[in-house]
PDB file of N, CA and C in Angstrom:
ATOM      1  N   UNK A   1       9.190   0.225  16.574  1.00  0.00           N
ATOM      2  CA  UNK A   1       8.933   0.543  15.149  1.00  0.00           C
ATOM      3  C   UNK A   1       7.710  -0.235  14.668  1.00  0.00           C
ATOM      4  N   UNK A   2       6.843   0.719  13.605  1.00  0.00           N
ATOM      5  CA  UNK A   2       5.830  -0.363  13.702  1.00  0.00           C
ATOM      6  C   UNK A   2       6.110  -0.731  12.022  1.00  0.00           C
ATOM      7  N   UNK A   3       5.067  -1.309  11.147  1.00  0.00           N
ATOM      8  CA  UNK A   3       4.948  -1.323  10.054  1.00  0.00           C
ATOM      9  C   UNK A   3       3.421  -1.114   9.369  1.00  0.00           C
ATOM     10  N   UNK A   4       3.260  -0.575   8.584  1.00  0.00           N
ATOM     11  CA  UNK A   4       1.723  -0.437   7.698  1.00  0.00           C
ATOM     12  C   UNK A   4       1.872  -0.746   6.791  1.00  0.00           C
ATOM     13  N   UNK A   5       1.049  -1.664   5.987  1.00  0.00           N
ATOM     14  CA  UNK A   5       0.942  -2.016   4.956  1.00  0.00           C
ATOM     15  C   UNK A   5      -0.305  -1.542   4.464  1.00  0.00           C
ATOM     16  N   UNK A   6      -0.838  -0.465   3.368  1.00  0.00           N
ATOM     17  CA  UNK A   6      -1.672  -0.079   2.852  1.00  0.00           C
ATOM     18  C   UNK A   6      -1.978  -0.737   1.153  1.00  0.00           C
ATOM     19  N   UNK A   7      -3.249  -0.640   0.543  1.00  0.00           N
ATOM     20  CA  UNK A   7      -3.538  -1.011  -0.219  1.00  0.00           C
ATOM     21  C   UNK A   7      -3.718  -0.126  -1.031  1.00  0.00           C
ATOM     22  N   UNK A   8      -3.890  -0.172  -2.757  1.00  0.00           N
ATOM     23  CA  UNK A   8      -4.522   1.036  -3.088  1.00  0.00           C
ATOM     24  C   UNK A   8      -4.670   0.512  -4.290  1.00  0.00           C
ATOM     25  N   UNK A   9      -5.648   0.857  -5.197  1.00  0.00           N
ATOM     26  CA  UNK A   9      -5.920   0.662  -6.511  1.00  0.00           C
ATOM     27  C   UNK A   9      -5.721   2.109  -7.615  1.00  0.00           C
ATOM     28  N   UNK A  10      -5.350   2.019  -8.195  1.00  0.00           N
ATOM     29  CA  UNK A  10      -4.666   2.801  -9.687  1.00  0.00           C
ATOM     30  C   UNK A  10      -6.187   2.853 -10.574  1.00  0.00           C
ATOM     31  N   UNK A  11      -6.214   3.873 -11.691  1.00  0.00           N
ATOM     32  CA  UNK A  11      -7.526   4.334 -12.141  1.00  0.00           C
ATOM     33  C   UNK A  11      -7.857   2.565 -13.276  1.00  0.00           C
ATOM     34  N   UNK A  12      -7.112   1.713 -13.429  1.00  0.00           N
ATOM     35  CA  UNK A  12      -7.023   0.740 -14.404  1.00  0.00           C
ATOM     36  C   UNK A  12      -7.620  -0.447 -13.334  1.00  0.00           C
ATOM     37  N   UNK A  13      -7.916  -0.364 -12.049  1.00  0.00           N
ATOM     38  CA  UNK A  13      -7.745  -1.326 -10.856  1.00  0.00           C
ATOM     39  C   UNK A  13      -6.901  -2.266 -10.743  1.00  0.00           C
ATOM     40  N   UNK A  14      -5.678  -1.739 -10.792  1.00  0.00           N
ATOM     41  CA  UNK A  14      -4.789  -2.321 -10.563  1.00  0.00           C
ATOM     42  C   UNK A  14      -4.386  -2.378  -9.093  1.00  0.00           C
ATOM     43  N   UNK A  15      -4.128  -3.833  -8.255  1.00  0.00           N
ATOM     44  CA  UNK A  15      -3.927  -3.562  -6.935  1.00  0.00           C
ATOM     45  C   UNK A  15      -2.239  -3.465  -6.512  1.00  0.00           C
ATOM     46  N   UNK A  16      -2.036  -2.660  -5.573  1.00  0.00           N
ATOM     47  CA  UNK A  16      -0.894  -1.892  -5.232  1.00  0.00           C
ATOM     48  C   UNK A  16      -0.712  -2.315  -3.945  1.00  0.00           C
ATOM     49  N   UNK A  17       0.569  -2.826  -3.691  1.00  0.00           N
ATOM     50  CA  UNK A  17       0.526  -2.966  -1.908  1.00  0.00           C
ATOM     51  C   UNK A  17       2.201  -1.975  -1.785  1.00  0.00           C
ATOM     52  N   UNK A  18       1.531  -1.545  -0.870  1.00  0.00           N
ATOM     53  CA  UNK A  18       3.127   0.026  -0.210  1.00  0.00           C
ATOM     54  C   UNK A  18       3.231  -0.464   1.049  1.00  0.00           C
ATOM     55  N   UNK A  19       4.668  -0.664   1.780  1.00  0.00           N
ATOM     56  CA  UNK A  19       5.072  -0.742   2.903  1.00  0.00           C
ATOM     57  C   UNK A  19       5.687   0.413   3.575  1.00  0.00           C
ATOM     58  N   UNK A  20       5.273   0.284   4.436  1.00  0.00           N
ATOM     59  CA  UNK A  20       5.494   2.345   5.070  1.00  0.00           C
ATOM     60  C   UNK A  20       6.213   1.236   6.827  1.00  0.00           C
ATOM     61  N   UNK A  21       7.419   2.115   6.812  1.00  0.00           N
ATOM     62  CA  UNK A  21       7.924   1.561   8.113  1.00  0.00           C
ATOM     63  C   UNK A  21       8.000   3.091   9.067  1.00  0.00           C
ATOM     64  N   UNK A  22       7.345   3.048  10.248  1.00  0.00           N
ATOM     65  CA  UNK A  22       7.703   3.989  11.257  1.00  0.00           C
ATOM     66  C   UNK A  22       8.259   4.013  11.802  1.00  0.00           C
TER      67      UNK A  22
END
């Protein structure tokens, strides 16, 4: 199983962290 952790910013730049498990 792996894991990803992606980043992402929102239209305000707000930073976002999402954990996605495979």
């Amino acid at each position: 199983m792996h894991s990803a952790v992606t980043t992402q910013f929102d239209q305000h730049g707000t930073q976002k962290q999402s954990s996605q498990d495979f």
